[in-house]
PDB file of N, CA and C in Angstrom:
ATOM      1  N   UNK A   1       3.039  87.330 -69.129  1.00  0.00           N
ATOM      2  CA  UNK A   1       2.355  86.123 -68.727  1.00  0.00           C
ATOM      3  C   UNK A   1       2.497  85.950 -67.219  1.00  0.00           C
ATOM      4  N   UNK A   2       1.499  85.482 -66.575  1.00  0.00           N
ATOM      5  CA  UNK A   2       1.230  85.116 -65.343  1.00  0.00           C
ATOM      6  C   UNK A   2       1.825  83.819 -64.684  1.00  0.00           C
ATOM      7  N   UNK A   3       3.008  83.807 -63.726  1.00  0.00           N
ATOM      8  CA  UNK A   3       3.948  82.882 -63.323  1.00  0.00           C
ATOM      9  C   UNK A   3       2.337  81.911 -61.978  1.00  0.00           C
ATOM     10  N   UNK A   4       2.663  80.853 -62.300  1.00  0.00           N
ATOM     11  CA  UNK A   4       1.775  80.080 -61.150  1.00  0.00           C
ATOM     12  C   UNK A   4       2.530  80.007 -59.984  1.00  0.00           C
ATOM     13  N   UNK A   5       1.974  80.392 -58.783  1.00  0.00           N
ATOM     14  CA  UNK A   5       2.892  80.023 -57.637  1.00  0.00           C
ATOM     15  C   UNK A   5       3.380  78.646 -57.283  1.00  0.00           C
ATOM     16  N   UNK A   6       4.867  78.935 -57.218  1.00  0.00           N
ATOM     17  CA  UNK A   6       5.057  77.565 -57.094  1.00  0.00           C
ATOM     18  C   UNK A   6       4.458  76.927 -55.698  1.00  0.00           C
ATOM     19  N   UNK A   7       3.903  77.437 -54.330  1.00  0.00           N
ATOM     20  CA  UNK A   7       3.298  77.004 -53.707  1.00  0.00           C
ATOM     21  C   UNK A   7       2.022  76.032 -54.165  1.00  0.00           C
ATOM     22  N   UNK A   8       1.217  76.458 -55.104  1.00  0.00           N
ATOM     23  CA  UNK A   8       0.194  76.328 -55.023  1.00  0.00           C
ATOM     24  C   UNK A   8       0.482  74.797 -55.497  1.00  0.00           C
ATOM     25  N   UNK A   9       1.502  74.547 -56.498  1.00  0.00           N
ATOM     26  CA  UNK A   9       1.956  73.635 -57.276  1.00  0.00           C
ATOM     27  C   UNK A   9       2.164  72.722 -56.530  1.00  0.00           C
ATOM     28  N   UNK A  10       3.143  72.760 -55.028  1.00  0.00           N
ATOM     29  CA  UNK A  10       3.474  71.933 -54.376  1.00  0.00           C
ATOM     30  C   UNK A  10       2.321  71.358 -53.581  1.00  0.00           C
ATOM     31  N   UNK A  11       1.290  72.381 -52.829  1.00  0.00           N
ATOM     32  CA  UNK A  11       0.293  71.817 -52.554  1.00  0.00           C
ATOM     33  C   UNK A  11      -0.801  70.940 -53.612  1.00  0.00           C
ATOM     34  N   UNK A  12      -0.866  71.245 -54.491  1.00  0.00           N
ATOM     35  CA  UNK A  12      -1.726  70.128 -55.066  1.00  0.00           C
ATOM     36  C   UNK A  12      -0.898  68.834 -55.768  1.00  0.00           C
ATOM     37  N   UNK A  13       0.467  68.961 -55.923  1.00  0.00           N
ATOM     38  CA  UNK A  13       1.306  67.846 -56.025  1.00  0.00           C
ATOM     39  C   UNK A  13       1.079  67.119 -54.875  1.00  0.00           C
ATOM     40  N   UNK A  14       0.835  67.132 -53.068  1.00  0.00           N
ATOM     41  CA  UNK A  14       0.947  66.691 -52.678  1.00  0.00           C
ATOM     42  C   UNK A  14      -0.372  66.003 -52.109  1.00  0.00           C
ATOM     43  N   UNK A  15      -1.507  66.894 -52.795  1.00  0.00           N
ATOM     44  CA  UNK A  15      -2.914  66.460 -52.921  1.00  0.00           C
ATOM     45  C   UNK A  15      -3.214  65.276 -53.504  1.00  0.00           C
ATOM     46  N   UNK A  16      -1.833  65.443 -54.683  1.00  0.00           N
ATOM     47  CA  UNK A  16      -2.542  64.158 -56.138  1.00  0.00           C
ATOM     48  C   UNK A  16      -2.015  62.891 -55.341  1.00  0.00           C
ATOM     49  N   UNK A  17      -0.784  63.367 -55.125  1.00  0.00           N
ATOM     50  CA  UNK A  17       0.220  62.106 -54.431  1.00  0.00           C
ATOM     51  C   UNK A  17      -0.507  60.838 -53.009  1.00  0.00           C
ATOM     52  N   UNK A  18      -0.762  62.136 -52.524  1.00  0.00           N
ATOM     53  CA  UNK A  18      -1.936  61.387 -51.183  1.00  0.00           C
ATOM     54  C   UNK A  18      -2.897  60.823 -51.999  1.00  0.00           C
ATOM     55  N   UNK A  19      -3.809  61.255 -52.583  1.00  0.00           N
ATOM     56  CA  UNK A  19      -4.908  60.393 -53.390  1.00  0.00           C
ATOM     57  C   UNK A  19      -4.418  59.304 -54.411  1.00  0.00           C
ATOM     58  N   UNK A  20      -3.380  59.329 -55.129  1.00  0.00           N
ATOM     59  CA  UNK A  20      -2.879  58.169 -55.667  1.00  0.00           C
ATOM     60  C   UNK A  20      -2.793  57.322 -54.307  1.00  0.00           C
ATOM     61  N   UNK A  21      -1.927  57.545 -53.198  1.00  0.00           N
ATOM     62  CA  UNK A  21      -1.845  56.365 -52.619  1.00  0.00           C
ATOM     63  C   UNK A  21      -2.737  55.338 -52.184  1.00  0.00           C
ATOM     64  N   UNK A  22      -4.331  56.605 -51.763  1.00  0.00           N
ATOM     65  CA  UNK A  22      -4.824  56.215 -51.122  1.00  0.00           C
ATOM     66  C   UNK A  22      -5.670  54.959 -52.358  1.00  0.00           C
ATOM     67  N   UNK A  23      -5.409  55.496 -53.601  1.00  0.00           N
ATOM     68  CA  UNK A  23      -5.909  54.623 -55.062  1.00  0.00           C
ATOM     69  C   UNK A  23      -5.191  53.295 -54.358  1.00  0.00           C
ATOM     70  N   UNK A  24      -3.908  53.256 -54.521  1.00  0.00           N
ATOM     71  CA  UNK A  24      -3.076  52.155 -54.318  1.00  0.00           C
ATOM     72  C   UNK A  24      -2.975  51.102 -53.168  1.00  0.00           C
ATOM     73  N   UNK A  25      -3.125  51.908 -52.142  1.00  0.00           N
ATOM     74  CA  UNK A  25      -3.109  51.490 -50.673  1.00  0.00           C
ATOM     75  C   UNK A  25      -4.328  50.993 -49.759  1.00  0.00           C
ATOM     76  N   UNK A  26      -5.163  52.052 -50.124  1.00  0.00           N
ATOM     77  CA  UNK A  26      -6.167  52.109 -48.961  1.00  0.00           C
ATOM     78  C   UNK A  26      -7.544  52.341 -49.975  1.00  0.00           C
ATOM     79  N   UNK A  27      -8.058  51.387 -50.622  1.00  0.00           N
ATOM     80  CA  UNK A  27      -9.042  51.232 -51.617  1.00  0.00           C
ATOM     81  C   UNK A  27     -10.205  51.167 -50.722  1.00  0.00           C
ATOM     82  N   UNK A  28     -10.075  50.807 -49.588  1.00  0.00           N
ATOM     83  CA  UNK A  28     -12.034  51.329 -48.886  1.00  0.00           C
ATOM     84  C   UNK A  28     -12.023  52.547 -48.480  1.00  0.00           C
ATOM     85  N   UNK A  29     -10.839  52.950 -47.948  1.00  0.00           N
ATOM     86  CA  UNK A  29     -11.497  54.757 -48.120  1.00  0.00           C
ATOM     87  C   UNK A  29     -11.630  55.229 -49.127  1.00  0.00           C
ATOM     88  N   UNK A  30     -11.448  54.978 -50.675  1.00  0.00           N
ATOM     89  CA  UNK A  30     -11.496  55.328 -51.522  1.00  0.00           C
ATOM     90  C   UNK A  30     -13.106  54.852 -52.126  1.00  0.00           C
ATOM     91  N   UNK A  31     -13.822  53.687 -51.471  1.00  0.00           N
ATOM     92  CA  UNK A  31     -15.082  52.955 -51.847  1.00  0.00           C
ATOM     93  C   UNK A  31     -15.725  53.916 -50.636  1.00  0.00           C
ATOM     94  N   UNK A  32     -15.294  54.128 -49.835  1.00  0.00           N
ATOM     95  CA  UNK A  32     -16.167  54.912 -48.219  1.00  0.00           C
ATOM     96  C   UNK A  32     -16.749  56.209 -49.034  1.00  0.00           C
ATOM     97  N   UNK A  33     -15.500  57.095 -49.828  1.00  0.00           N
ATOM     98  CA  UNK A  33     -15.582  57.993 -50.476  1.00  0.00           C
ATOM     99  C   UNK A  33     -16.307  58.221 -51.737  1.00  0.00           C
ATOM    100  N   UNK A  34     -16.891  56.837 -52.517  1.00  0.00           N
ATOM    101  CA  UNK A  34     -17.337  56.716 -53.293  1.00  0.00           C
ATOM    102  C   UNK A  34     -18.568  56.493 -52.881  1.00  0.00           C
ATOM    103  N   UNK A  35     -18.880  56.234 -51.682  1.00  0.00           N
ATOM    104  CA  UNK A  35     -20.544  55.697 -51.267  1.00  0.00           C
ATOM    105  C   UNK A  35     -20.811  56.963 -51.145  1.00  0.00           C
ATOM    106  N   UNK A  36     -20.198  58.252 -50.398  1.00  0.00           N
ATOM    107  CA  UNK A  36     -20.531  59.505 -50.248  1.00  0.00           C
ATOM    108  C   UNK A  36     -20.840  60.340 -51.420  1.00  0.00           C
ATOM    109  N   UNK A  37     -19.910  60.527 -52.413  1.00  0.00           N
ATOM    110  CA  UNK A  37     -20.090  61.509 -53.576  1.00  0.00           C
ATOM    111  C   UNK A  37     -20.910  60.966 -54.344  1.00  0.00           C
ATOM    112  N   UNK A  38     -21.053  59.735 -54.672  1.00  0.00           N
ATOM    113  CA  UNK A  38     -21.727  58.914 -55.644  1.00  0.00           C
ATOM    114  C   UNK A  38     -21.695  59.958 -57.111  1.00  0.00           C
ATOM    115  N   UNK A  39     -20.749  59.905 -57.510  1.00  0.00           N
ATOM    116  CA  UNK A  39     -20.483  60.441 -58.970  1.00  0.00           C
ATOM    117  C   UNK A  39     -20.426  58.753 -60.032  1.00  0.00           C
ATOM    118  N   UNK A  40     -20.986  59.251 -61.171  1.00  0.00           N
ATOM    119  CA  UNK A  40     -20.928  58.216 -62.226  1.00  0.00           C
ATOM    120  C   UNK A  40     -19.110  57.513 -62.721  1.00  0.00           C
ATOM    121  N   UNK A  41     -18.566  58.601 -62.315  1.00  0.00           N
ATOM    122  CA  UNK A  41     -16.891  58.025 -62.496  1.00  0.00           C
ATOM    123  C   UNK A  41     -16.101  57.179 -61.523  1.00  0.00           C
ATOM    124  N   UNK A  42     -17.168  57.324 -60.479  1.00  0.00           N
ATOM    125  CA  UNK A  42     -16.569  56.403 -59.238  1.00  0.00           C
ATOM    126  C   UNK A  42     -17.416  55.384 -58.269  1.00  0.00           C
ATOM    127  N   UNK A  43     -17.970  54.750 -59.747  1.00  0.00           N
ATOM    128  CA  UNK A  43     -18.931  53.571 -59.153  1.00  0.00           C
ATOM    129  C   UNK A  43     -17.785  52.382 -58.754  1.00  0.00           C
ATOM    130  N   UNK A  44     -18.784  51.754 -57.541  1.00  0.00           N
ATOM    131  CA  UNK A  44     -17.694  50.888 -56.983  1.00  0.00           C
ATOM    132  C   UNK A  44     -17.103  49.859 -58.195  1.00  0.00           C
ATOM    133  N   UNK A  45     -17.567  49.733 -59.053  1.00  0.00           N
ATOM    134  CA  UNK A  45     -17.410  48.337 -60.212  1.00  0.00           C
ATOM    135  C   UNK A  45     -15.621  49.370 -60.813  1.00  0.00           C
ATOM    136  N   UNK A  46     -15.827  50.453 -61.047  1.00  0.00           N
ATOM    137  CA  UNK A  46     -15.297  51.519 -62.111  1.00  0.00           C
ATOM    138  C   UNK A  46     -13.990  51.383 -61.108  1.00  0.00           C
ATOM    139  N   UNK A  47     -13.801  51.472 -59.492  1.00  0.00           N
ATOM    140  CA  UNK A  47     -12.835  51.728 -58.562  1.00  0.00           C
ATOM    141  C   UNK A  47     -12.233  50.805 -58.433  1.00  0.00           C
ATOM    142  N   UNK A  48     -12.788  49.457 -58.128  1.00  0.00           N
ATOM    143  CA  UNK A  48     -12.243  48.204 -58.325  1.00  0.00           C
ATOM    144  C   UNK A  48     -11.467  47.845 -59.474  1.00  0.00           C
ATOM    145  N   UNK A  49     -11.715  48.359 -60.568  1.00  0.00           N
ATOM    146  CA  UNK A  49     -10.819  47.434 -61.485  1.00  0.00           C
ATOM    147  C   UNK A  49     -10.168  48.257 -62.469  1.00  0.00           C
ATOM    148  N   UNK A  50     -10.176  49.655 -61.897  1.00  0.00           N
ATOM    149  CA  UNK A  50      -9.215  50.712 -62.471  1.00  0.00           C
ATOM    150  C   UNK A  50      -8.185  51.731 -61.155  1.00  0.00           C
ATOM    151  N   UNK A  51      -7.908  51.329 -59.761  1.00  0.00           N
ATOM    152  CA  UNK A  51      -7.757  51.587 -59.053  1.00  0.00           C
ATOM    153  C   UNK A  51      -6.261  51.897 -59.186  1.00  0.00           C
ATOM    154  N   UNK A  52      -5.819  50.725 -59.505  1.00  0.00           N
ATOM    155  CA  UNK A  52      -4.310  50.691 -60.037  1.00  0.00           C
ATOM    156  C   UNK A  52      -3.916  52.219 -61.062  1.00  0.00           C
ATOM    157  N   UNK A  53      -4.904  51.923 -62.043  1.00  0.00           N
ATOM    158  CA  UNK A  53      -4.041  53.128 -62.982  1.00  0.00           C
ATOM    159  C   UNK A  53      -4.739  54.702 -62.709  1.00  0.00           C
ATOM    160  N   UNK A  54      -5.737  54.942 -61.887  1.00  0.00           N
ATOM    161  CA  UNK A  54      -6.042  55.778 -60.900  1.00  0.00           C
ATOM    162  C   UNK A  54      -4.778  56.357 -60.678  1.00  0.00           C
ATOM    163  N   UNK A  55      -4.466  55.352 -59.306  1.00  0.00           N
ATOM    164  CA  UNK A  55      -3.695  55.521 -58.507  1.00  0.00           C
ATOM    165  C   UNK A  55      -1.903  55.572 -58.934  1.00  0.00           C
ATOM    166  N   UNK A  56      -1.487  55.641 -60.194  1.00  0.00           N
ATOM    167  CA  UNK A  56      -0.445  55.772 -60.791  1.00  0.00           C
ATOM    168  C   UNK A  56      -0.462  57.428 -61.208  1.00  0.00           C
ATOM    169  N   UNK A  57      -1.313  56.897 -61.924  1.00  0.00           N
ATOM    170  CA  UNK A  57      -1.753  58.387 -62.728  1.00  0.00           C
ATOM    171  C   UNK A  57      -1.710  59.521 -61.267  1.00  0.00           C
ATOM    172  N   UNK A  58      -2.261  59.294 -60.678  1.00  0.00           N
ATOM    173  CA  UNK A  58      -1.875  60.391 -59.561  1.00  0.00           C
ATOM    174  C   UNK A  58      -0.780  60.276 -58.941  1.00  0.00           C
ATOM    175  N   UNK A  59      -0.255  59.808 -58.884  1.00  0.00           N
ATOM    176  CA  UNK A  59       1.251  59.946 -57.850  1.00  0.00           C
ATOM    177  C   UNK A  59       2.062  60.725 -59.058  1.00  0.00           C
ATOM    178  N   UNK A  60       2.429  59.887 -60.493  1.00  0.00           N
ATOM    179  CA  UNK A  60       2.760  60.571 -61.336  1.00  0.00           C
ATOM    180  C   UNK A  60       2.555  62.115 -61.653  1.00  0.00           C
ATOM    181  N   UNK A  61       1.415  62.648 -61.624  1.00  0.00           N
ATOM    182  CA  UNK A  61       0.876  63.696 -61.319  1.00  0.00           C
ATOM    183  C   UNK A  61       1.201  64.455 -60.716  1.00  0.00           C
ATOM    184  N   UNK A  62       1.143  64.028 -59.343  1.00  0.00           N
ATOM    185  CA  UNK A  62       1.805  64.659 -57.851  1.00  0.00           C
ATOM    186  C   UNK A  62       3.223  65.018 -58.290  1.00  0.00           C
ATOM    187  N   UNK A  63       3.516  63.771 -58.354  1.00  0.00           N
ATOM    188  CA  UNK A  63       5.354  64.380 -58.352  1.00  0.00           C
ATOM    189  C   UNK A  63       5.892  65.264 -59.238  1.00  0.00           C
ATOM    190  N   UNK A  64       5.311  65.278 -60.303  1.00  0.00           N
ATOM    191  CA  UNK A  64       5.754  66.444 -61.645  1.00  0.00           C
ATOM    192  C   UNK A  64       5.431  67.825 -60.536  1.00  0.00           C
ATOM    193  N   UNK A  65       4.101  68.026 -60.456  1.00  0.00           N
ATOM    194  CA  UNK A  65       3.858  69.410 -59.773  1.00  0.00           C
ATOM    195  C   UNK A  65       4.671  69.841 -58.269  1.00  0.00           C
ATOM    196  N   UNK A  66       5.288  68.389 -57.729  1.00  0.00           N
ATOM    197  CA  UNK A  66       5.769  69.082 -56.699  1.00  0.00           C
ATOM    198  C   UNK A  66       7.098  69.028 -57.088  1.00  0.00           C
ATOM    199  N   UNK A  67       8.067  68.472 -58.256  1.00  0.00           N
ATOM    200  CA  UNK A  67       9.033  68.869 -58.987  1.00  0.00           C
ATOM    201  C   UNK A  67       9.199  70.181 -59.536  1.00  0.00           C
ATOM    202  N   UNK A  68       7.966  70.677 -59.712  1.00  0.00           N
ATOM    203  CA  UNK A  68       7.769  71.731 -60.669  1.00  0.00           C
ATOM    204  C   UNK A  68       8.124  72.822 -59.252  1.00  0.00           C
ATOM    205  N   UNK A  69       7.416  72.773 -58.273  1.00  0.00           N
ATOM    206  CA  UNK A  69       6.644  73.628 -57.666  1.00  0.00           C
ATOM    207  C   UNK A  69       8.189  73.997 -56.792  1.00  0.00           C
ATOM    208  N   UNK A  70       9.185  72.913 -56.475  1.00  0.00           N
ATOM    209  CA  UNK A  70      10.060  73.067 -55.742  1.00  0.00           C
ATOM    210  C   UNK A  70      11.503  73.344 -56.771  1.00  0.00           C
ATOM    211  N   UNK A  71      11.543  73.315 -57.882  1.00  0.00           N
ATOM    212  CA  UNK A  71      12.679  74.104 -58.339  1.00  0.00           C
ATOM    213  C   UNK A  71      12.344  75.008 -58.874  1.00  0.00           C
ATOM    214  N   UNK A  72      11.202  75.122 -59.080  1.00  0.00           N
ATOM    215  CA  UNK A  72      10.889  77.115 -59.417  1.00  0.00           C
ATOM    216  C   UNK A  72      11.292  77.996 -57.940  1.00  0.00           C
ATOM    217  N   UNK A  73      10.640  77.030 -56.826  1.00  0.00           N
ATOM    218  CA  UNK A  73      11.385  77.658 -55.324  1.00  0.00           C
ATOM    219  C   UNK A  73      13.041  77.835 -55.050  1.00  0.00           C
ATOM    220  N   UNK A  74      13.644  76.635 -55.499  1.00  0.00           N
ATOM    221  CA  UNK A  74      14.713  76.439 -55.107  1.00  0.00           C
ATOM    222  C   UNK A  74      15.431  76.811 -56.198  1.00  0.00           C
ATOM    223  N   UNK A  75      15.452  77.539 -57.296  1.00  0.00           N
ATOM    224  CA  UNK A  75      16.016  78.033 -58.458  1.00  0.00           C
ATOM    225  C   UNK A  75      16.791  77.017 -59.189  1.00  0.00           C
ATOM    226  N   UNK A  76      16.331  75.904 -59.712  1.00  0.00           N
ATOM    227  CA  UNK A  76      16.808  74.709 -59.997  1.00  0.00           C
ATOM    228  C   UNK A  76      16.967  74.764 -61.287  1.00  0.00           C
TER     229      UNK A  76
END
């Protein structure tokens, strides 16, 4: 079986983590970003009043993979 690099792990742990915050923190770049892609999952109504568990769900996210990603490095 094919081991995932734990790099790759840490970088997108720290992908999810930034985008949770930005769920949590900084909700018009997240509406700025939504005027651009205009996908059906990220209508402004859908961002507004699910932003919170968005933005959990990704940090949560983040941190498992960069848990993951850094004791497969650090032989943990």
């Amino acid at each position: 079986m094919t081991a995932i690099n734990p790099y790759l792990k840490i970088f997108f742990g720290l992908l999810f983590v930034l985008l949770g915050l930005g769920y949590i923190y900084k909700p018009g770049i997240i509406e700025r970003i939504n005027r651009i892609i205009k996908e059906t999952f990220l209508n402004d109504s859908y961002v507004a009043l699910h932003r919170r568990n968005w933005g959990f769900l990704l940090v949560l996210l983040g941190g498992v993979l960069i848990y993951m990603g850094v004791s497969r490095e650090l032989g943990w």
